[in-house]
C-alpha atoms as a PDB file:
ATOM      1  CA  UNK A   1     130.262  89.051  74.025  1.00  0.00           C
ATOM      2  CA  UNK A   2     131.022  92.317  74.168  1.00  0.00           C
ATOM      3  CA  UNK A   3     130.300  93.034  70.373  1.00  0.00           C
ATOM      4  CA  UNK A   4     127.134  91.220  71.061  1.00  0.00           C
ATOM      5  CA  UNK A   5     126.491  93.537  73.455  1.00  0.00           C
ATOM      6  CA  UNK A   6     127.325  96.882  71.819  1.00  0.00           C
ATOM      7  CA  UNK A   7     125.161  95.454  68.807  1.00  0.00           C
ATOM      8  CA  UNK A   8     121.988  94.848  71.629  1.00  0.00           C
ATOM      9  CA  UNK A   9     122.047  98.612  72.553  1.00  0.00           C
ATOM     10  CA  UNK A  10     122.458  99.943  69.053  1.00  0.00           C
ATOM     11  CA  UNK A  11     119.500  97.719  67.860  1.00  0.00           C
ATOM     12  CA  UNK A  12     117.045  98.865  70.735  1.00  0.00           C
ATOM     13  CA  UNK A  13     118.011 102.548  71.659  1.00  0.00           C
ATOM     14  CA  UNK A  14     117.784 105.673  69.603  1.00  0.00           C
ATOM     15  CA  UNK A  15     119.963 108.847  68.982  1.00  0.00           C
ATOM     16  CA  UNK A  16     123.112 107.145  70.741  1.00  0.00           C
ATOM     17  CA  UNK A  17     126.274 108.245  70.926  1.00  0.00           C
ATOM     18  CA  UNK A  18     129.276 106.308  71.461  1.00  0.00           C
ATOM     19  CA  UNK A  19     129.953 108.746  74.518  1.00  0.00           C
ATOM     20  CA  UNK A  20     126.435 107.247  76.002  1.00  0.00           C
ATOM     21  CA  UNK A  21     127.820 103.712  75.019  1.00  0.00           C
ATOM     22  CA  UNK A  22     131.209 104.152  76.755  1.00  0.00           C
ATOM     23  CA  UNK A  23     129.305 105.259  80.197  1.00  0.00           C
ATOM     24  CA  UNK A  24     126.933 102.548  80.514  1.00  0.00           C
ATOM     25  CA  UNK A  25     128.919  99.352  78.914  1.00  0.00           C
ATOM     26  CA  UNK A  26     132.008 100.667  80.913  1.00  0.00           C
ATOM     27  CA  UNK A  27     134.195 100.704  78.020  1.00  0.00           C
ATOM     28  CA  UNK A  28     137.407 101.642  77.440  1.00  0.00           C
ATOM     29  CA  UNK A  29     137.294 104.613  75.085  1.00  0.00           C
ATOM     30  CA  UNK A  30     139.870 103.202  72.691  1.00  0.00           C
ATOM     31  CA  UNK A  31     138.867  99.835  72.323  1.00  0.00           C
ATOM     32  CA  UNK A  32     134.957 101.042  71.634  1.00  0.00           C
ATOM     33  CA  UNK A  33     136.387 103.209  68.868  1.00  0.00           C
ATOM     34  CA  UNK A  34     138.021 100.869  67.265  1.00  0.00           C
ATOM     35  CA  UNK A  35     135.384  98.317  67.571  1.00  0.00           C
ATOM     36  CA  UNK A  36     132.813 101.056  65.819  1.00  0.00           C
ATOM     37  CA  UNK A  37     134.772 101.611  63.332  1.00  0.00           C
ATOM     38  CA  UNK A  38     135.149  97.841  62.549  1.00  0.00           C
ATOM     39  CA  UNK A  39     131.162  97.808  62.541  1.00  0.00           C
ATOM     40  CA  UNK A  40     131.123 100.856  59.913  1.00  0.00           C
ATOM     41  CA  UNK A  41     133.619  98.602  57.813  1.00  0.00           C
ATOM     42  CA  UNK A  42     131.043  95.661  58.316  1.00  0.00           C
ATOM     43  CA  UNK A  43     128.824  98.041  57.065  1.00  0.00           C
ATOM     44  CA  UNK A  44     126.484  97.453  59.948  1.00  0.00           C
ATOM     45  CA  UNK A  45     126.588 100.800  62.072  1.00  0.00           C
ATOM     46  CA  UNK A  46     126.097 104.879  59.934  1.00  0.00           C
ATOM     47  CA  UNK A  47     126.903 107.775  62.315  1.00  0.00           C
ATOM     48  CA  UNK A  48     124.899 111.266  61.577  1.00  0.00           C
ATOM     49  CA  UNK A  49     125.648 114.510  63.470  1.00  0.00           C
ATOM     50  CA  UNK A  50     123.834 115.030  66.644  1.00  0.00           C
ATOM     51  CA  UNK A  51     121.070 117.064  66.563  1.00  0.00           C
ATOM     52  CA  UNK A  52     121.894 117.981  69.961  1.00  0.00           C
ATOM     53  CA  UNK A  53     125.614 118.278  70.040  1.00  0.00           C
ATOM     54  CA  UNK A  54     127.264 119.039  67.336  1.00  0.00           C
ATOM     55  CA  UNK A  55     130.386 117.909  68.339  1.00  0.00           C
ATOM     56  CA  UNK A  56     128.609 114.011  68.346  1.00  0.00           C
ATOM     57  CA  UNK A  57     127.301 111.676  65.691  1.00  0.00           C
ATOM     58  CA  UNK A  58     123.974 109.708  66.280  1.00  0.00           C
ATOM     59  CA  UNK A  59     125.110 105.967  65.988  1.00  0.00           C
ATOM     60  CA  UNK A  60     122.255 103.640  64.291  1.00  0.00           C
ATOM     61  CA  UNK A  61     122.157 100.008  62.665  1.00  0.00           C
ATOM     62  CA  UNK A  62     122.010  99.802  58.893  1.00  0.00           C
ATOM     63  CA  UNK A  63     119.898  97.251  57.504  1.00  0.00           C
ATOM     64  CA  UNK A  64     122.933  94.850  57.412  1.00  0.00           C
ATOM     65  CA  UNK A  65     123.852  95.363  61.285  1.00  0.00           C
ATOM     66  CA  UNK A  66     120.121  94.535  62.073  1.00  0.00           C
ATOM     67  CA  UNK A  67     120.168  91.333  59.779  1.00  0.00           C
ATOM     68  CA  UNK A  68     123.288  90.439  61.220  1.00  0.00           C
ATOM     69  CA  UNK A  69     122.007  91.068  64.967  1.00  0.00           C
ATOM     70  CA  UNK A  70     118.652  89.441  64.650  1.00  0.00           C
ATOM     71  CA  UNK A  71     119.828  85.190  64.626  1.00  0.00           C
ATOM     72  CA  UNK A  72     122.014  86.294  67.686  1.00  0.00           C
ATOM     73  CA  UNK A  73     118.674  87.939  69.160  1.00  0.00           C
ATOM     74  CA  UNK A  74     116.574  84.890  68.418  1.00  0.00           C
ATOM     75  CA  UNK A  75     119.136  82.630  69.851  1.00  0.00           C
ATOM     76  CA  UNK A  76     119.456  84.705  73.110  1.00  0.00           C
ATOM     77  CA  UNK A  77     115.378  84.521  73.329  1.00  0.00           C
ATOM     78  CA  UNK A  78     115.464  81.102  72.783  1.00  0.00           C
ATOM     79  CA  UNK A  79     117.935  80.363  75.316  1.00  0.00           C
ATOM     80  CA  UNK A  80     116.083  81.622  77.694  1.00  0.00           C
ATOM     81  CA  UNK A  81     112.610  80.451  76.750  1.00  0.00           C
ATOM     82  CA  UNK A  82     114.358  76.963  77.360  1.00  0.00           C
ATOM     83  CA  UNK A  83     115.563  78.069  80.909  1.00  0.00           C
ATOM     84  CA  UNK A  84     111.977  78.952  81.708  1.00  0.00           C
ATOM     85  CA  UNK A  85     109.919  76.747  80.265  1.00  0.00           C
ATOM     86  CA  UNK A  86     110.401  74.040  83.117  1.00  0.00           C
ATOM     87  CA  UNK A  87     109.252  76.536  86.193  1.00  0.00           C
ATOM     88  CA  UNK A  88     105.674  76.786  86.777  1.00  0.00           C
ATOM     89  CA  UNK A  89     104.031  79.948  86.359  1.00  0.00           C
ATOM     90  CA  UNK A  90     104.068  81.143  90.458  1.00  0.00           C
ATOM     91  CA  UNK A  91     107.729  80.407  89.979  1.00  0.00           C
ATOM     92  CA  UNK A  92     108.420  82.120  86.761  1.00  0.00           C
ATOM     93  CA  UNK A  93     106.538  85.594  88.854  1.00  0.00           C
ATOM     94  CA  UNK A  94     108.797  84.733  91.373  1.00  0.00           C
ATOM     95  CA  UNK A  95     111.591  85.143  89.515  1.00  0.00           C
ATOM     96  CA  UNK A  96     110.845  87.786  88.120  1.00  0.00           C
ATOM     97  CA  UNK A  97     110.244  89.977  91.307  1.00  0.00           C
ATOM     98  CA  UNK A  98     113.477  88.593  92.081  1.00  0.00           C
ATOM     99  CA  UNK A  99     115.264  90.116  89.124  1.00  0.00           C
ATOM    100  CA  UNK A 100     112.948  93.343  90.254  1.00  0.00           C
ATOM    101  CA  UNK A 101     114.733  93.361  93.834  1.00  0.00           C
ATOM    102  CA  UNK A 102     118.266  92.821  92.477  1.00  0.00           C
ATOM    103  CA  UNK A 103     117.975  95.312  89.551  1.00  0.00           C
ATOM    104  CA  UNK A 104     116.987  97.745  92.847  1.00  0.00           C
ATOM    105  CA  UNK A 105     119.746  96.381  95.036  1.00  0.00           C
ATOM    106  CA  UNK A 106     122.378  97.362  92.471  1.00  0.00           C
ATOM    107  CA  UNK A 107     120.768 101.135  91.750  1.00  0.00           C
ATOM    108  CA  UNK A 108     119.390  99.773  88.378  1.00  0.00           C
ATOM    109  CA  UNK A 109     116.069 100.354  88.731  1.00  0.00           C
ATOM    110  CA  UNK A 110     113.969 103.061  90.439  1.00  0.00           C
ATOM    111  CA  UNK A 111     111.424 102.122  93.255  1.00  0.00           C
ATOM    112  CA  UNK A 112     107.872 101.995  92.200  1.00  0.00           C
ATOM    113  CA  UNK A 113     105.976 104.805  92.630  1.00  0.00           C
ATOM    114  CA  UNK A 114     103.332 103.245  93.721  1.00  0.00           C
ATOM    115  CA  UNK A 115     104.245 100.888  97.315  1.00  0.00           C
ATOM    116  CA  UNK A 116     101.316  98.920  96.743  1.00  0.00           C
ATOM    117  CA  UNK A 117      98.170  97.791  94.818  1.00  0.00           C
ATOM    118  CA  UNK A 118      95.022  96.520  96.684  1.00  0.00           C
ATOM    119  CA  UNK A 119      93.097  93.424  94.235  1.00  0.00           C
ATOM    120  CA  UNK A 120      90.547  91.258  95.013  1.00  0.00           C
ATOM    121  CA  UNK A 121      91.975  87.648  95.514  1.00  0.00           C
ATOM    122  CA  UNK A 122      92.289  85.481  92.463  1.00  0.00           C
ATOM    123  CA  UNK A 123      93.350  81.758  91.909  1.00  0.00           C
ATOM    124  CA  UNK A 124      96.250  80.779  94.105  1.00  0.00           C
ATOM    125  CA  UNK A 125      95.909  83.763  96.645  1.00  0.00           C
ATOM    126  CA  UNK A 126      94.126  81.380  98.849  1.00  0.00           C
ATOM    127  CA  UNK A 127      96.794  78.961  99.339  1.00  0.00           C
ATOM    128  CA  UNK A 128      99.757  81.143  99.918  1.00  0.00           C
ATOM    129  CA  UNK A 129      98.004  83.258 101.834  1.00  0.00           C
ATOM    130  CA  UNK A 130      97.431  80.369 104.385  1.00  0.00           C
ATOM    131  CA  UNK A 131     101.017  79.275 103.700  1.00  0.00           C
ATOM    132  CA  UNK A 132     102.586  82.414 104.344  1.00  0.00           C
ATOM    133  CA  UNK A 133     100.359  83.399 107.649  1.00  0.00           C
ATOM    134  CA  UNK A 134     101.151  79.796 109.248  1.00  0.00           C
ATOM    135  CA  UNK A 135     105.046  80.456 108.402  1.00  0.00           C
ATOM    136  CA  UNK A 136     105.181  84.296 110.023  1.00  0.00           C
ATOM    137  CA  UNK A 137     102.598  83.517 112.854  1.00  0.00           C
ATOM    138  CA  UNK A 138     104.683  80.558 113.707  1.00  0.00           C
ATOM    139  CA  UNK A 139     108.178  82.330 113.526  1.00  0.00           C
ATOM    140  CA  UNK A 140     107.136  85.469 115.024  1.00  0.00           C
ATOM    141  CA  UNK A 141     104.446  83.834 118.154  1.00  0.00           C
ATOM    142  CA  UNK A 142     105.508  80.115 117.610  1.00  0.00           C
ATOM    143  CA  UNK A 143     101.780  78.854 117.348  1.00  0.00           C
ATOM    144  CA  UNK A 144     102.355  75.094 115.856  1.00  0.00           C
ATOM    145  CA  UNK A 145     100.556  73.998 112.996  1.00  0.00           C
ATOM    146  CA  UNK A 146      96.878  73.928 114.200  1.00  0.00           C
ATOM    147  CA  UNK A 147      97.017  77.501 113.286  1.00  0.00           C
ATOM    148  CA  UNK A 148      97.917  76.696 109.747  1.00  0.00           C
ATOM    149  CA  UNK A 149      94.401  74.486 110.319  1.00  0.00           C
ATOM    150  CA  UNK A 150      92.144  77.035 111.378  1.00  0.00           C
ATOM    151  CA  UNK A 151      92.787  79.188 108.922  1.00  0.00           C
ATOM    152  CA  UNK A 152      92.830  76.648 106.173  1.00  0.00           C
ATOM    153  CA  UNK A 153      89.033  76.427 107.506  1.00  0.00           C
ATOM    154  CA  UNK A 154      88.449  79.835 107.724  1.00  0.00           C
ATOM    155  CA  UNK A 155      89.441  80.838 103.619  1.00  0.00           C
ATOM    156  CA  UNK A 156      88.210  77.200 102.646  1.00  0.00           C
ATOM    157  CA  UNK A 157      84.534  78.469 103.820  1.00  0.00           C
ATOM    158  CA  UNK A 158      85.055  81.697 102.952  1.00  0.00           C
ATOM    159  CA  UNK A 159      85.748  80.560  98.673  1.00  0.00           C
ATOM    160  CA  UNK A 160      82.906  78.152  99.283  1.00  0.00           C
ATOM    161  CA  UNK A 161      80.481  80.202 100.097  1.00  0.00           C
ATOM    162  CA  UNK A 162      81.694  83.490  98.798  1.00  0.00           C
ATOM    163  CA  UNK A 163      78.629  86.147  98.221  1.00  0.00           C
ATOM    164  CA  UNK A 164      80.355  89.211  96.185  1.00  0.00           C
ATOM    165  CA  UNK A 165      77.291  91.377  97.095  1.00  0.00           C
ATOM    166  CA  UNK A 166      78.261  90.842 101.106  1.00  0.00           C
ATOM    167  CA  UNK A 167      81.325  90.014 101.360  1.00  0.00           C
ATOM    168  CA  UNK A 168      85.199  90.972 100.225  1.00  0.00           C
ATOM    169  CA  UNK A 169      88.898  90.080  99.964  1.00  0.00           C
ATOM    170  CA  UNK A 170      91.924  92.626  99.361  1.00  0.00           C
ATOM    171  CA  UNK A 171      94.838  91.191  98.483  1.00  0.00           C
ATOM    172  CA  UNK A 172      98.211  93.960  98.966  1.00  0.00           C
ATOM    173  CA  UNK A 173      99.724  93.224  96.154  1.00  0.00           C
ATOM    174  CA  UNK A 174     103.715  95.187  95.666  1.00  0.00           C
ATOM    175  CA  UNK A 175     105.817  94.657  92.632  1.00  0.00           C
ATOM    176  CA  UNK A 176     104.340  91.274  91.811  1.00  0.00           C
ATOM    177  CA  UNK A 177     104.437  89.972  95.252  1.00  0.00           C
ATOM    178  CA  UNK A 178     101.796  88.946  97.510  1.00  0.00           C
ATOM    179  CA  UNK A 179     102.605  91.283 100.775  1.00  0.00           C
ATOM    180  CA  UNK A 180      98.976  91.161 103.111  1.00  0.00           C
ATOM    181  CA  UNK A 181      95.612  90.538 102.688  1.00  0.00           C
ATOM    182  CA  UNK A 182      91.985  90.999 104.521  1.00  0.00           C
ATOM    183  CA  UNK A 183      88.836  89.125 104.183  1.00  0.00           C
ATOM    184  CA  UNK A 184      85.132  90.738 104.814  1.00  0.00           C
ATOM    185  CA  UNK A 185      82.458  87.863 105.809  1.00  0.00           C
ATOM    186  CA  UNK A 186      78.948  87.973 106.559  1.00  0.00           C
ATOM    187  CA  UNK A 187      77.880  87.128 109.797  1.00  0.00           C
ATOM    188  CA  UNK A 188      74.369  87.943 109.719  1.00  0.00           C
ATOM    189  CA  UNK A 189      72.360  90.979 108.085  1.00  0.00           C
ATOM    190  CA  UNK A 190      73.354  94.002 110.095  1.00  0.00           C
ATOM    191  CA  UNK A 191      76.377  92.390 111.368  1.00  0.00           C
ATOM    192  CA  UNK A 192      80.127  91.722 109.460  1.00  0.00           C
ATOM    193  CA  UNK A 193      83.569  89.765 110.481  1.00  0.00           C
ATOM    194  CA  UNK A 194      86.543  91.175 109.379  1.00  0.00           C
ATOM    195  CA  UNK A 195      89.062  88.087 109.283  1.00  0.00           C
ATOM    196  CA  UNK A 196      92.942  87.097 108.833  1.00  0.00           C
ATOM    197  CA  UNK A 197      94.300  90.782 108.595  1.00  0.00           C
ATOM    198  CA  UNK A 198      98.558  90.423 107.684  1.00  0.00           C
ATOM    199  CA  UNK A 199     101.231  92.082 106.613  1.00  0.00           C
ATOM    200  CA  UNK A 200     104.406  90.635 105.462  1.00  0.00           C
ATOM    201  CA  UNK A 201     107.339  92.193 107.540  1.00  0.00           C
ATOM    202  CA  UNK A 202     108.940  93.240 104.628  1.00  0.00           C
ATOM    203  CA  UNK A 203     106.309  95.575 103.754  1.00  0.00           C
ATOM    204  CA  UNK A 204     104.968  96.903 107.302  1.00  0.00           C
ATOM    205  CA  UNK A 205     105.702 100.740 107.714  1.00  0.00           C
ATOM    206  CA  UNK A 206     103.744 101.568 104.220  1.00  0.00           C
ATOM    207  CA  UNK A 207     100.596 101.539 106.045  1.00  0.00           C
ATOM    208  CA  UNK A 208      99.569  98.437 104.195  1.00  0.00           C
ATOM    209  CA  UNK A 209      97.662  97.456 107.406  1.00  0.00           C
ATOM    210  CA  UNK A 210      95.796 100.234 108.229  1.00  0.00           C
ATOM    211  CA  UNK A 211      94.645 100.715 104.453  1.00  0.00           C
ATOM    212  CA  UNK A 212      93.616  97.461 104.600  1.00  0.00           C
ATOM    213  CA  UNK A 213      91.237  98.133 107.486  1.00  0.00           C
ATOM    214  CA  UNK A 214      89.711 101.322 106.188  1.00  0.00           C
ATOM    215  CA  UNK A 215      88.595  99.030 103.066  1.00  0.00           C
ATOM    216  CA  UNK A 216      87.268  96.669 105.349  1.00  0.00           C
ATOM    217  CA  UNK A 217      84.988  99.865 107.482  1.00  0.00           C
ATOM    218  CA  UNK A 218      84.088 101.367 104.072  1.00  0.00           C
ATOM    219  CA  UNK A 219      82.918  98.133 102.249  1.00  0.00           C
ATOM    220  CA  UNK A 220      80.676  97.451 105.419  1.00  0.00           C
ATOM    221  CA  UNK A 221      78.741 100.581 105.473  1.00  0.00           C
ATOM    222  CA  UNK A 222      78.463 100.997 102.120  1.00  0.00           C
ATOM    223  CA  UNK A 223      76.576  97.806 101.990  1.00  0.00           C
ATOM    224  CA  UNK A 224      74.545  98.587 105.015  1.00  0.00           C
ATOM    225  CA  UNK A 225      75.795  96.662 108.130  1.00  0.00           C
ATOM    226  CA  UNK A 226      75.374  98.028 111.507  1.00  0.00           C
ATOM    227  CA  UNK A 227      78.590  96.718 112.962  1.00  0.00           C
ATOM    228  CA  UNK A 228      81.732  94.895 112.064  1.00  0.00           C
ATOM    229  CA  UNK A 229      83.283  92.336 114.296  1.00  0.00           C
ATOM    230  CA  UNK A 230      86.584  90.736 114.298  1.00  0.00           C
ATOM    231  CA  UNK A 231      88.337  88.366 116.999  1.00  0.00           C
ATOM    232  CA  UNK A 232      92.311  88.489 117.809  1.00  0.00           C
ATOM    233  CA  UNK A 233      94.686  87.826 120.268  1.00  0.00           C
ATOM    234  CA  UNK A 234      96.368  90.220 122.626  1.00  0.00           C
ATOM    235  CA  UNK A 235     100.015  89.424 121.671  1.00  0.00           C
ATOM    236  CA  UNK A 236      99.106  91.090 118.282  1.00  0.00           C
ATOM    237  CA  UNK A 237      99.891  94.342 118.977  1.00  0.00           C
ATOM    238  CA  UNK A 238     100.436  95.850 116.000  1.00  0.00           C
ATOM    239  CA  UNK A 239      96.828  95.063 114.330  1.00  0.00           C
ATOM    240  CA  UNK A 240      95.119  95.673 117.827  1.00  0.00           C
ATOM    241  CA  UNK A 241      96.938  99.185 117.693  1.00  0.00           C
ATOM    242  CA  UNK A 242      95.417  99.497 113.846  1.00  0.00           C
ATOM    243  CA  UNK A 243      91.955  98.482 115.173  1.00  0.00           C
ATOM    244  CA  UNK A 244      91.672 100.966 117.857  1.00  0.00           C
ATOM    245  CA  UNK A 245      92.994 103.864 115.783  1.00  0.00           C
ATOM    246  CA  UNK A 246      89.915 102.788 113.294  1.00  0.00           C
ATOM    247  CA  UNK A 247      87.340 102.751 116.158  1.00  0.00           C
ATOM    248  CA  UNK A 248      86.869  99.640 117.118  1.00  0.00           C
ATOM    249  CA  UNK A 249      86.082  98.917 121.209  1.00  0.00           C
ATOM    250  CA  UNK A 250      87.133  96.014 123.257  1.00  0.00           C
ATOM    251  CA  UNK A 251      84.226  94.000 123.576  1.00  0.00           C
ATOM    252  CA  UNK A 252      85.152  90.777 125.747  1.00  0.00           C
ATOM    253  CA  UNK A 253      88.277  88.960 126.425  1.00  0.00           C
ATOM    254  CA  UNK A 254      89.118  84.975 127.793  1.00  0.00           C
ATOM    255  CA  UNK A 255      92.201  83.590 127.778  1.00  0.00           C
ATOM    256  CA  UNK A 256      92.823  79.997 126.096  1.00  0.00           C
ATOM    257  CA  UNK A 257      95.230  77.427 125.017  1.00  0.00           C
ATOM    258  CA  UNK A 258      95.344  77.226 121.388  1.00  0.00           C
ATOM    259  CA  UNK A 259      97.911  77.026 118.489  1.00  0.00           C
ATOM    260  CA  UNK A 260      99.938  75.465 122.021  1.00  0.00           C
ATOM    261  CA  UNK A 261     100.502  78.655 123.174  1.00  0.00           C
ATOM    262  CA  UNK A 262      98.019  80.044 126.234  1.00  0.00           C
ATOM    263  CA  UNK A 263      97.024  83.323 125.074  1.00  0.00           C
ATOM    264  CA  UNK A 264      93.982  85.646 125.738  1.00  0.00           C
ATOM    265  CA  UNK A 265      91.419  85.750 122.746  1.00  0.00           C
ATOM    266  CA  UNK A 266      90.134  89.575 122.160  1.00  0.00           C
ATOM    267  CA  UNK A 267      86.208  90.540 120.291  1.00  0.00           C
ATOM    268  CA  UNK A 268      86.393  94.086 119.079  1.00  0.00           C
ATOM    269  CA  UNK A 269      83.868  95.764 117.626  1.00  0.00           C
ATOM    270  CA  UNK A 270      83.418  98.805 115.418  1.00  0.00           C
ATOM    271  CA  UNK A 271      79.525 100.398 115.292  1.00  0.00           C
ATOM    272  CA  UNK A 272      79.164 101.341 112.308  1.00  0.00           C
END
């Protein structure tokens, strides 16, 4: 395996060194020398003096070592092809934002430099967006599963009878992941709904939610409506903070029993 390996790095990085190799394999200096040298016997590894250090040699395949490599390559990519092939294509993005978030974990792999992307919604947004809202709202507020219905309703109307010229989804989108999204309807012709705003927890403190908002305020007046509504609950603090900092006013409020929980149902509105 580890032969394998040392052949892997030597066929896909340039001007290495076997001081490079020793640091990231975590070899033992001895035993990578020797196993080098075997390679040069092979006749599948030349060494040529560092350009940058004179006191190293440049390792590189010869045509052999890459001949010889290549079946183990194949077999490798097979292998794998076969361990994917079964898992859908939501699974096989899955698993690779896993990989993402271990590679992380382990100091591996940078953090993006970008937290987030903002995308209008595609096929299979829809559903996990409903999925994922009646999961959080129900672990975080313990509303049952007629709030999983209502929005159901709500982004089963809104793909229906999606206009693109009116109205608007942004889905927040970070390293592959769905992590909050925000719908724009049409309510009438000077007046918009802004609907659904959420933020997964794992991504709240990027300002995710109040980005989200801003789109919602800019889309509307740039395509000429006069106000933009939206209706919440009081125990969401978080987004009612993010709608007052935007400028929207408490228009009305009644409480009611729904989702089996008796809350008190908020209209805000922004003039736009």
């Amino acid at each position: 395996m580890t032969e394998v390996r040392v052949l892997y790095e030597l066929a896909h990085r340039e001007h290495l060194t076997a001081t490079q190799l020793r640091r990231d394999l975590g070899l033992d200096a001895g035993y990578l020398s020797r196993l080098l040298k075997k390679f040069e016997t092979q006749g599948f590894l030349t060494r040529t003096p560092s350009a940058a250090d004179a006191r190293q040699s440049e390792l590189a395949l010869t045509p052999q070592g890459r001949k010889t490599f290549q079946p183990l390559d194949q077999a490798s990519h097979d292998q794998i092809a076969a361990l994917l092939v079964p898992l859908s294509i939501s699974e096989r993005q899955a698993l690779v934002v896993a990989m993402q978030q271990i590679q992380r974990l382990l100091g591996g792999s940078p953090p993006p430099t970008e937290p987030y992307l903002l995308r209008p919604h595609q096929p299979g947004d829809i559903g996990w967006i409903i999925h994922r809202q009646a999961i959080l709202y129900a672990h975080e507020y313990g509303w049952d599963e007629t709030y999983e219905a209502l929005i159901a309703e709500i982004l089963g109307q809104f793909v229906k009878r999606f206009d693109p010229q009116y109205e608007r989804s942004w889905i927040a989108e970070r390293e592959g992941a769905i992590v909050g999204s925000v719908f724009v309807v049409r309510q009438s012709d000077d007046v918009a709904k802004l609907r659904l705003l959420y933020v997964e927890p794992s991504a709240r403190g990027l300002g995710i939610g109040k980005r989200l908002v801003e789109e919602c305020i800019r889309f509307a007046r740039a395509k000429g409506y006069r106000r933009l509504t939206l209706w919440t609950n009081d125990v969401l603090v978080s987004a009612r903070r993010i709608y007052q900092t935007a400028g929207f006013r408490l228009a009305e409020e009644e409480p009611h029993h729904s989702f089996g929980k008796d809350l008190v149902g908020q209209h805000w509105d922004l003039e736009l």
